[in-house]
Protein backbone atom coordinates (compact mmCIF):
# COMPACT_ATOMS: atom_id res chain seq x y z
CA UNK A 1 -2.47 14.66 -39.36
CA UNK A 2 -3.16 15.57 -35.98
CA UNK A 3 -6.50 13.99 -34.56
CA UNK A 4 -8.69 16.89 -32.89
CA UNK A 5 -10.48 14.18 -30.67
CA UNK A 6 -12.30 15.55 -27.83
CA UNK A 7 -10.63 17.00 -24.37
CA UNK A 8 -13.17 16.17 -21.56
CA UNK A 9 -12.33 17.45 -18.06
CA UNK A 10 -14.09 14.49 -15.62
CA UNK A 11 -13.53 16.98 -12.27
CA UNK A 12 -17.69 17.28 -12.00
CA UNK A 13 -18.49 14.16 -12.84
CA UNK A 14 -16.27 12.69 -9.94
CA UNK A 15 -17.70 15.53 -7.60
CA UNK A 16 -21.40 16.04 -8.36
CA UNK A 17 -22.30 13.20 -11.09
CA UNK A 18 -26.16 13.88 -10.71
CA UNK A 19 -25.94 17.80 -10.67
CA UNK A 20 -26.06 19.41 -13.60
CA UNK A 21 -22.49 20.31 -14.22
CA UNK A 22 -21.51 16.45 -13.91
CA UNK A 23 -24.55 15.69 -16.73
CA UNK A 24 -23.25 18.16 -19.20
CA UNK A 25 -20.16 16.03 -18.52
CA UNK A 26 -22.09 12.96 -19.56
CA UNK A 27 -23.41 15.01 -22.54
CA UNK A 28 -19.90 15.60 -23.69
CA UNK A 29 -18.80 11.88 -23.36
CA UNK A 30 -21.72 10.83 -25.14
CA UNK A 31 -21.32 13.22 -28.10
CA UNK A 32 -17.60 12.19 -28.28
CA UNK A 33 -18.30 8.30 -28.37
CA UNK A 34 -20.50 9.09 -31.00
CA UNK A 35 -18.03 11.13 -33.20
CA UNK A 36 -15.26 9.69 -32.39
CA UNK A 37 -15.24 6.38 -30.35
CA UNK A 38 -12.22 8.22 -28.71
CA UNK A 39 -11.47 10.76 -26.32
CA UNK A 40 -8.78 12.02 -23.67
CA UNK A 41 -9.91 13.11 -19.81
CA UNK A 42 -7.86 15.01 -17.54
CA UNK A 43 -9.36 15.51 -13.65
CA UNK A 44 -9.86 11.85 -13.44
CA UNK A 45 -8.50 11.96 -10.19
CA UNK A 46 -5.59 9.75 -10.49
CA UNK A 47 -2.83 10.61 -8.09
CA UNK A 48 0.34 12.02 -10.16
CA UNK A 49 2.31 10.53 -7.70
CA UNK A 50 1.16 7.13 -8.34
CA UNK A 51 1.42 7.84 -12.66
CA UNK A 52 4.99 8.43 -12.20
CA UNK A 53 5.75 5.32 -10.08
CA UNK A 54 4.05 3.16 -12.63
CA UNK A 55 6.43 4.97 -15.39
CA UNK A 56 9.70 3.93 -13.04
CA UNK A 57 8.29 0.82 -12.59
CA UNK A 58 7.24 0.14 -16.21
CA UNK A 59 10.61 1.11 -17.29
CA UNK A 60 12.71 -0.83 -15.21
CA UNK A 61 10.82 -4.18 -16.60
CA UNK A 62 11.21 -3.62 -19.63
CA UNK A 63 15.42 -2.95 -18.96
CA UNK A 64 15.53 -6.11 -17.30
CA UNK A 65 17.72 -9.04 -19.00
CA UNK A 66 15.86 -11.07 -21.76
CA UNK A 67 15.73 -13.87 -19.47
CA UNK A 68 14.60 -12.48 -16.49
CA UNK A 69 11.39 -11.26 -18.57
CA UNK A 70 11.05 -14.43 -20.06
CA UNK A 71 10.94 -16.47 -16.82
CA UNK A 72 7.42 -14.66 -16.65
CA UNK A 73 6.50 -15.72 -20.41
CA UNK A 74 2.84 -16.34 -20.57
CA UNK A 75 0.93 -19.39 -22.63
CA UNK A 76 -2.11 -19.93 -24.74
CA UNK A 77 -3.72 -21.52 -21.53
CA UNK A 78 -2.66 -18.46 -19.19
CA UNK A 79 -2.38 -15.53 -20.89
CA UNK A 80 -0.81 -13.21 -18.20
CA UNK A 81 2.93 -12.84 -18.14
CA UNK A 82 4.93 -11.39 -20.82
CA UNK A 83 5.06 -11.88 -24.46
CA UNK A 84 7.45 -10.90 -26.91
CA UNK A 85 5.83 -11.92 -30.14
CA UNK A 86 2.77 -10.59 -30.18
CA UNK A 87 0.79 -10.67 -33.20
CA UNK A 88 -2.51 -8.55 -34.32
CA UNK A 89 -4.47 -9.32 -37.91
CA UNK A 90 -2.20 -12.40 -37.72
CA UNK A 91 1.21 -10.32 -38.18
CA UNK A 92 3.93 -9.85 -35.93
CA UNK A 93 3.99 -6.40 -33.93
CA UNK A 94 6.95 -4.72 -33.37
CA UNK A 95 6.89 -4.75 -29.40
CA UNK A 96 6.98 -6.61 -26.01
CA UNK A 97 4.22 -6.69 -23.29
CA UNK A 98 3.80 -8.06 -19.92
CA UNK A 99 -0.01 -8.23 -18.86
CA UNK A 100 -1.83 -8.32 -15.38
CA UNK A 101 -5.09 -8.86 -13.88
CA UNK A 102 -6.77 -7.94 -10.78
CA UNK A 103 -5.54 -9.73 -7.50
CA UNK A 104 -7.28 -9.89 -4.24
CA UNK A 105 -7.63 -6.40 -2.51
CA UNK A 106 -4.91 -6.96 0.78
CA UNK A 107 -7.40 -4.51 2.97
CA UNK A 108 -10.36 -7.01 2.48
CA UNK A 109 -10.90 -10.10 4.29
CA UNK A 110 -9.97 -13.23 1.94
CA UNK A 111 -13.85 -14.68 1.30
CA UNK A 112 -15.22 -11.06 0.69
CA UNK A 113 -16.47 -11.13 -2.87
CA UNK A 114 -14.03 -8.68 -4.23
CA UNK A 115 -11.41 -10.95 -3.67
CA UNK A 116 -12.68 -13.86 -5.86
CA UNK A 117 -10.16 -14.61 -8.09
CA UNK A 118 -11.25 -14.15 -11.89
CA UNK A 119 -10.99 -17.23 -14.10
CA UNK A 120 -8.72 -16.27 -16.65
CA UNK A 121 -4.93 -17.36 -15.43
CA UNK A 122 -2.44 -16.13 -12.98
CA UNK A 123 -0.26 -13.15 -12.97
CA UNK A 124 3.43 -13.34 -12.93
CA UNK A 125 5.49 -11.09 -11.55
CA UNK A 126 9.60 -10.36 -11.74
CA UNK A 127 10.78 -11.49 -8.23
CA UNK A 128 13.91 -8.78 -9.02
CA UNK A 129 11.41 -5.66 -8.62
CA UNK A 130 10.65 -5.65 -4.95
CA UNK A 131 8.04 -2.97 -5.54
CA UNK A 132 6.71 -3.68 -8.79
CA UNK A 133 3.44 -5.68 -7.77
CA UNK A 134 2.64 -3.18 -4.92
CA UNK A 135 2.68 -0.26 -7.27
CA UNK A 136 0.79 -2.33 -10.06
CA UNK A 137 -1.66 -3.05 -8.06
CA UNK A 138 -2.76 0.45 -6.52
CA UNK A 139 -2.65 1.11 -10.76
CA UNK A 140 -5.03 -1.48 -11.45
CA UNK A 141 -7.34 -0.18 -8.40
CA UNK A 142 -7.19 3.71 -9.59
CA UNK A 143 -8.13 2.61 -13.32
CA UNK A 144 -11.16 -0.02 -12.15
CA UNK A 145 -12.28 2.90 -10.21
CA UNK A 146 -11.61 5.49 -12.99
CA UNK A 147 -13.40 2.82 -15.27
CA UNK A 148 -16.94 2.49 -13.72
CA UNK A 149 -16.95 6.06 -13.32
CA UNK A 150 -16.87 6.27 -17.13
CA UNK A 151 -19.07 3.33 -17.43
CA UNK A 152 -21.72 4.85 -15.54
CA UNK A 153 -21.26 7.99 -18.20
CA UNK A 154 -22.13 5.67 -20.91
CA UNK A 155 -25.16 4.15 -19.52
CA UNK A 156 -26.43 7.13 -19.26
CA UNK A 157 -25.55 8.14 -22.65
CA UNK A 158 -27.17 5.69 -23.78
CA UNK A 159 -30.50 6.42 -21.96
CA UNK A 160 -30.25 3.61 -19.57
CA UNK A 161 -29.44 3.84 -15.00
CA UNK A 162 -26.07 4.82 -14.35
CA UNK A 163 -25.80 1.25 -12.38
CA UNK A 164 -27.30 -0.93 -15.57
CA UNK A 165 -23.86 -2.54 -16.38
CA UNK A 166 -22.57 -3.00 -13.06
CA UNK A 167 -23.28 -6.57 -12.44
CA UNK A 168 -21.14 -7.52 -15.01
CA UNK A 169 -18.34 -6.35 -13.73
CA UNK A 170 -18.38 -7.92 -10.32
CA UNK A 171 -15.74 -9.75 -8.63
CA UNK A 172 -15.40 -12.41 -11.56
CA UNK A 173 -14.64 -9.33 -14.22
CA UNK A 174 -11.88 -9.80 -16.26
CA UNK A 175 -9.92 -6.46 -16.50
CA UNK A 176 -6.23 -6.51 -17.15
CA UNK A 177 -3.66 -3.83 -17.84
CA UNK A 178 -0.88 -4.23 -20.44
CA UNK A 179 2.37 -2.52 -20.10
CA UNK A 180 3.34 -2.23 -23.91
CA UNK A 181 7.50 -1.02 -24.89
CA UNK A 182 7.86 -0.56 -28.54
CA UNK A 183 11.76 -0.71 -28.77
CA UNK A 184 13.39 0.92 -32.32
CA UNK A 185 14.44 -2.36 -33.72
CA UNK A 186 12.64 -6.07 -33.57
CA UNK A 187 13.14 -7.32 -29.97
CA UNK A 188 13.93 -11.24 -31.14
CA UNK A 189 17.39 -12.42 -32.55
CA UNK A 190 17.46 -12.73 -35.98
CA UNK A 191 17.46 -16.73 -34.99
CA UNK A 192 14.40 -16.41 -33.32
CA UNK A 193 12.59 -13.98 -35.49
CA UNK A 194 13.53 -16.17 -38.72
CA UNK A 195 10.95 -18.79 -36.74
CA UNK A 196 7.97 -17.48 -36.46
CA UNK A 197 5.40 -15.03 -38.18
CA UNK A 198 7.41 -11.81 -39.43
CA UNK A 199 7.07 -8.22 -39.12
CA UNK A 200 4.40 -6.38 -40.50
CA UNK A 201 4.85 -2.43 -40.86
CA UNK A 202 3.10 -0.97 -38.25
CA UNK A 203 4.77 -1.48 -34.44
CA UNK A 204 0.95 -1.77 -33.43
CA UNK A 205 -1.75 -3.19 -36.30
CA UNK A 206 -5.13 -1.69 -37.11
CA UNK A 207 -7.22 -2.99 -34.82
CA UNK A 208 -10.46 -2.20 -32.54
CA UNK A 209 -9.95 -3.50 -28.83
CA UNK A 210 -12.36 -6.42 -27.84
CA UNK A 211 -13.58 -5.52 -24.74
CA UNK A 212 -15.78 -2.96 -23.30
CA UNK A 213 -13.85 0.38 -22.89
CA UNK A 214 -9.78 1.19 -22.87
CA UNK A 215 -8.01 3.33 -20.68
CA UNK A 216 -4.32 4.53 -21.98
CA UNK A 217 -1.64 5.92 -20.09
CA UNK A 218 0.78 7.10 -23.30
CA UNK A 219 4.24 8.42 -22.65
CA UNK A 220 5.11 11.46 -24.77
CA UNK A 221 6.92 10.06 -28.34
CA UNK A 222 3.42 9.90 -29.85
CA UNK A 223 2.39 7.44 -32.67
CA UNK A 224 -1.10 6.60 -31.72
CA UNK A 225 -3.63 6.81 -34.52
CA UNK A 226 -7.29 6.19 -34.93
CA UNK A 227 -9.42 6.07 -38.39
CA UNK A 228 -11.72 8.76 -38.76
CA UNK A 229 -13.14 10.16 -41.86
CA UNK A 230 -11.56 7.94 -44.05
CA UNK A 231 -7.85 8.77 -42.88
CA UNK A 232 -5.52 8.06 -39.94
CA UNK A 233 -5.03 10.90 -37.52
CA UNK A 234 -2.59 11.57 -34.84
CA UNK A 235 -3.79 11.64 -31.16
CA UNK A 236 -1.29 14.29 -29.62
CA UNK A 237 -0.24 13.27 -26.07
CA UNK A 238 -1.01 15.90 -23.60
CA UNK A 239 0.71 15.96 -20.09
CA UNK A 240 -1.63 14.08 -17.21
CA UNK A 241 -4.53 12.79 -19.97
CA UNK A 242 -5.72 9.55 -20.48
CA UNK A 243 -6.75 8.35 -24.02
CA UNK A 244 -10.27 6.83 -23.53
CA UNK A 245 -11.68 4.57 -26.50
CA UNK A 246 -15.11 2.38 -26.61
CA UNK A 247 -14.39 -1.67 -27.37
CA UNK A 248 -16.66 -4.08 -29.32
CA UNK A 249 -18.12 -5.18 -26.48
CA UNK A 250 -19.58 -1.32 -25.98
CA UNK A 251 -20.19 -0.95 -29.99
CA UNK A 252 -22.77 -4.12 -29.37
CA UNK A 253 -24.71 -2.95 -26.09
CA UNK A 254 -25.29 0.45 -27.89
CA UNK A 255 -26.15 -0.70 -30.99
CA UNK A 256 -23.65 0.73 -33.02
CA UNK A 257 -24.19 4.17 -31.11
CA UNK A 258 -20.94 4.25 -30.00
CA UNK A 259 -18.88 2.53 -32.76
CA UNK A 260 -15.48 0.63 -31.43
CA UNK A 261 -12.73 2.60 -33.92
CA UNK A 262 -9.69 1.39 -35.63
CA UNK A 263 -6.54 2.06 -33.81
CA UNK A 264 -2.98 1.60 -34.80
CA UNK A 265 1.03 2.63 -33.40
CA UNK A 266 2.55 3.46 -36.37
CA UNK A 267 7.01 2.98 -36.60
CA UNK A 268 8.74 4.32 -34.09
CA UNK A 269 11.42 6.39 -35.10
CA UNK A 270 14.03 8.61 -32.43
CA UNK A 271 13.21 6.52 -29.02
CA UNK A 272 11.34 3.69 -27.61
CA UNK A 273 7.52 3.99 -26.94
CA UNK A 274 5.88 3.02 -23.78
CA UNK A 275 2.13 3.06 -22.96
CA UNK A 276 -0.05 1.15 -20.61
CA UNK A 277 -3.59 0.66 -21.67
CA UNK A 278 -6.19 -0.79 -19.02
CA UNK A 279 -9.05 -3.05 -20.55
CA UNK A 280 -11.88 -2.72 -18.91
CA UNK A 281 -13.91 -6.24 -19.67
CA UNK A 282 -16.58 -7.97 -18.00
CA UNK A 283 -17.53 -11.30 -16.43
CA UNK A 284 -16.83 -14.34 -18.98
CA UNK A 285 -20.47 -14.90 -18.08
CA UNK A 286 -21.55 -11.90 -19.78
CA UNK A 287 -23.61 -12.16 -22.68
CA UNK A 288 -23.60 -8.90 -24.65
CA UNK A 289 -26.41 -7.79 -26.85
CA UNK A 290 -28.04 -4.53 -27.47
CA UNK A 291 -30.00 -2.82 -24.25
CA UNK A 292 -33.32 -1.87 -24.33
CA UNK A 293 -32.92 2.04 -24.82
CA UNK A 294 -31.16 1.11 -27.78
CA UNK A 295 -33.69 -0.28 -29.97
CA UNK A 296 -36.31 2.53 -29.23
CA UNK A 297 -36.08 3.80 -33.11
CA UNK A 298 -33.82 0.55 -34.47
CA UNK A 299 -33.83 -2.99 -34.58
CA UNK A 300 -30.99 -5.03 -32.98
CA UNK A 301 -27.65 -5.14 -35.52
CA UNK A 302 -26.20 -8.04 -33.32
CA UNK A 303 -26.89 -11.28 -31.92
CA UNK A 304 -26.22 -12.38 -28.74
CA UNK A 305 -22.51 -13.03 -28.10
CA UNK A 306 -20.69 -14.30 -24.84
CA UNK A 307 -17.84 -12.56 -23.73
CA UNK A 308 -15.77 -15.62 -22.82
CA UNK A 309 -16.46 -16.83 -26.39
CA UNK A 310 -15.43 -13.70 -28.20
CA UNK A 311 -12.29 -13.08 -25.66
CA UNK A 312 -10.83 -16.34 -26.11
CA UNK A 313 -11.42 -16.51 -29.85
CA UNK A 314 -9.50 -13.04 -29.67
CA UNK A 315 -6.78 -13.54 -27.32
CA UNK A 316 -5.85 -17.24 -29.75
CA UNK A 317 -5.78 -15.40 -32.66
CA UNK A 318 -3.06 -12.74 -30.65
CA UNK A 319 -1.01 -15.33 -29.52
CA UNK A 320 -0.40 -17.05 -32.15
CA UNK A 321 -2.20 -17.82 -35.80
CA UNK A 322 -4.59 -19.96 -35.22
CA UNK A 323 -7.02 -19.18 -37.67
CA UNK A 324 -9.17 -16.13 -38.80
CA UNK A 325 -9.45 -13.59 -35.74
CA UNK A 326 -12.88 -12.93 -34.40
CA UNK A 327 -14.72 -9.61 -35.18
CA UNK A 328 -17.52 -7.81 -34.45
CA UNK A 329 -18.77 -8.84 -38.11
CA UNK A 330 -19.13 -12.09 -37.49
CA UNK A 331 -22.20 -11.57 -35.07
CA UNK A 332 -23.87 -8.77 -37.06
CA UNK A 333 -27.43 -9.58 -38.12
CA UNK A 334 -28.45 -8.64 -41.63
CA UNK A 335 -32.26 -7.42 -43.34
C-alpha cells in the first residue's frame, strides 16, 4: 500500500519564515506531524551536488573489504564506527551501518563553542577514502542546518517561539548520521551469524526513533514503511525529497501532539538498499517533558525524562541484548 504522507515544499520557509507564505508552511508541517508523524520536503536547500557526493561516497564504504570496515567497528562504550550486527526489538537486522557525529567546524577557531566536542565517543573514519570525512562533514553541516530550520517549524506548531528549543541543541548536542546498506543476503558468515542473535524478518524492525526529529536521505529501491491506520504503508521515494519523521523525544515535549510513528524496512528483494538518516538529538543534559503551550487544555502524559538516560538505555539495547529496550511507555503517567 502506498503511504500518501504529506509533500511539503520548505522554499518559503527558508526565504521568508515570518511572512505569511513561510507560516502557511508551518501550518502544513504542523497538520502533517499531527496526521502522520511523517512527511517528505523538497526546497530544503540542500545542494544536489553535495547529495550525490554523499551517494559516491556512501557507496564506496560500504564496497570496501570486510576488514577494512571492521578496523572502524564501534563498541558499547563508543558507539560511532561501524556495526554489522545491529539489532532492533532485540532481533538481528538484516544490514550494516557506519555512524558519525559532529566534529569541530575547520573555519572556526578551536575554543569557539561550536567546536566543543560532544560527549558521546569518537568517530572513525576509513583512512582508504581520502575524501570521505570532508564530504561527510559538509553532510552533517547541511542537515544540522536543515534540522533547526524544521525545529523552529515545530515550536511554532506547537504554539511556543521559534527559538524555544534551541538551547538544547548547542555545541554539546548529540546529532549523528547513519549511513545504513541493506545487502540481499545476511552480511555475516554463516560462522559468525550461527553466534549471535539471528535474523528476524524484516531488514529494518518496527520501531519509533529515540530522538527528537529524523532526516532521511533514501535511495530509490523503496521499502520504507510507517503504521498508520492500523496498516503498514509504503513511503514512495521521490527524486531530491527528504523523509522527515518526529522521535520520542518530540512525541514528549508536545504532549503526544505530534506522536513518534512506527517505522520499519521491510526484505529487500532485486538490489541492495542504501539510505542515510540524520538524528537530530539534543544535549545529554536535556531533560524532556511537556512545554507549557502544551498543557493549555491537557494535563502532562509524561514525566520528566533525561535524554542521556533514555539514549543510552536505547543505544544498549541496539547493540546488543541487554535487557528490555527503553520506550516511551515506560515514562507515561497514568489517571
Amino acid at each position: 500500500m502506498v503511504a500518501d504522507i504529506p509533500l511539503i515544499d520548505l522554499t518559503d520557509l527558508r526565504r521568508a519564515p515570518e511572512a505569511s507564505a513561510g507560516q502557511a508552511v508551518v501550518a502544513e508541517i504542523d497538520q502533517a506531524c499531527q496526521d502522520f508523524g511523517f512527511f517528505q520536503v523538497v526546497g530544503h536547500g540542500v545542494p544536489e551536488a553535495l547529495i550525490a557526493r554523499v551517494w559516491r561516497e556512501t557507496r564506496a564504504f560500504f564496497a570496501l573489504p570486510m576488514a577494512d570496515k571492521r578496523k572502524l567497528s564501534r563498541s558499547r562504550e563508543n558507539p560511532r564506527g561501524y556495526y554489522d550486527r545491529e539489532l532492533t526489538k532485540n532481533q538481528r537486522d538484516r544490514k550494516e551501518v557506519l555512524d558519525f557525529g559532529m566534529e569541530p567546524y575547520p573555519d572556526l577557531p578551536s575554543d569557539h563553542p561550536q567546536n566543543t566536542w560532544p560527549v558521546d565517543g569518537h568517530n572513525r573514519w576509513p583512512e582508504v577514502m581520502p575524501d570521505f570525512r570532508a564530504t561527510m562533514g559538509d553532510y552533517f553541516r547541511a542537515c544540522d542546518q536543515l534540522g533547526h530550520l524544521l525545529l523552529r517549524a515545530f515550536c511554532q506548531g506547537m504554539g511556543e517561539a521559534p527559538e524555544r528549543l534551541a538551547p538544547h541543541f548547542d555545541a554539546d548536542h548529540t546529532s549523528f548520521i547513519r549511513l545504513n546498506h541493506y545487502p540481499l543476503g545476511d552480511i555475516l558468515s554463516d560462522t559468525e551469524a550461527a553466534a549471535v542473535t539471528p535474523l528476524g524478518d524484516m531488514a529494518l524492525h518496527h520501531h519509533s526513533d529515540a530522538g527528537v526529529l529524523t532526516i532521511l536521505l533514501q535511495d530509490e529501491i523503496g521499502g520504507l514503511q510507517i503504521f498508520h491506520n492500523d496498516a503498514w504503508i509504503e513511503v514512495t521515494p521521490i527524486p531530491g525529497a527528504f523523509v522527515i519523521n518526529v522521535g520520542d523525544m518530540m512525541q514528549v515535549w508536545s504532549n503526544d501532539r505530534y506522536p513518534a510513528a512506527l517505522h520499519r524496512v521491510r526484505p529487500i528483494r532485486g538490489a541492495p538498499r542504501y539510505s542515510l538518516p540524520f538524528f537530530m538529538n539534543p544535549s545529554y543534559r536535556t531533560d524532556c517533558a511537556p512545554l507549557p503551550s502544551t498543557l493549555t487544555a491537557a494535563a502532562p502524559h509524561y514525566r520528566s525524562i533525561n535524554w542521556g538516560e533514555f539514549r543510552q538505555l536505547r543505544t544498549d539495547g541496539d547493540f546488543a541484548d541487554y535487557g528490555k529496550e527503553v520506550q516511551l511507555s515506560d515514562y507515561r503517567l497514568t489517571g
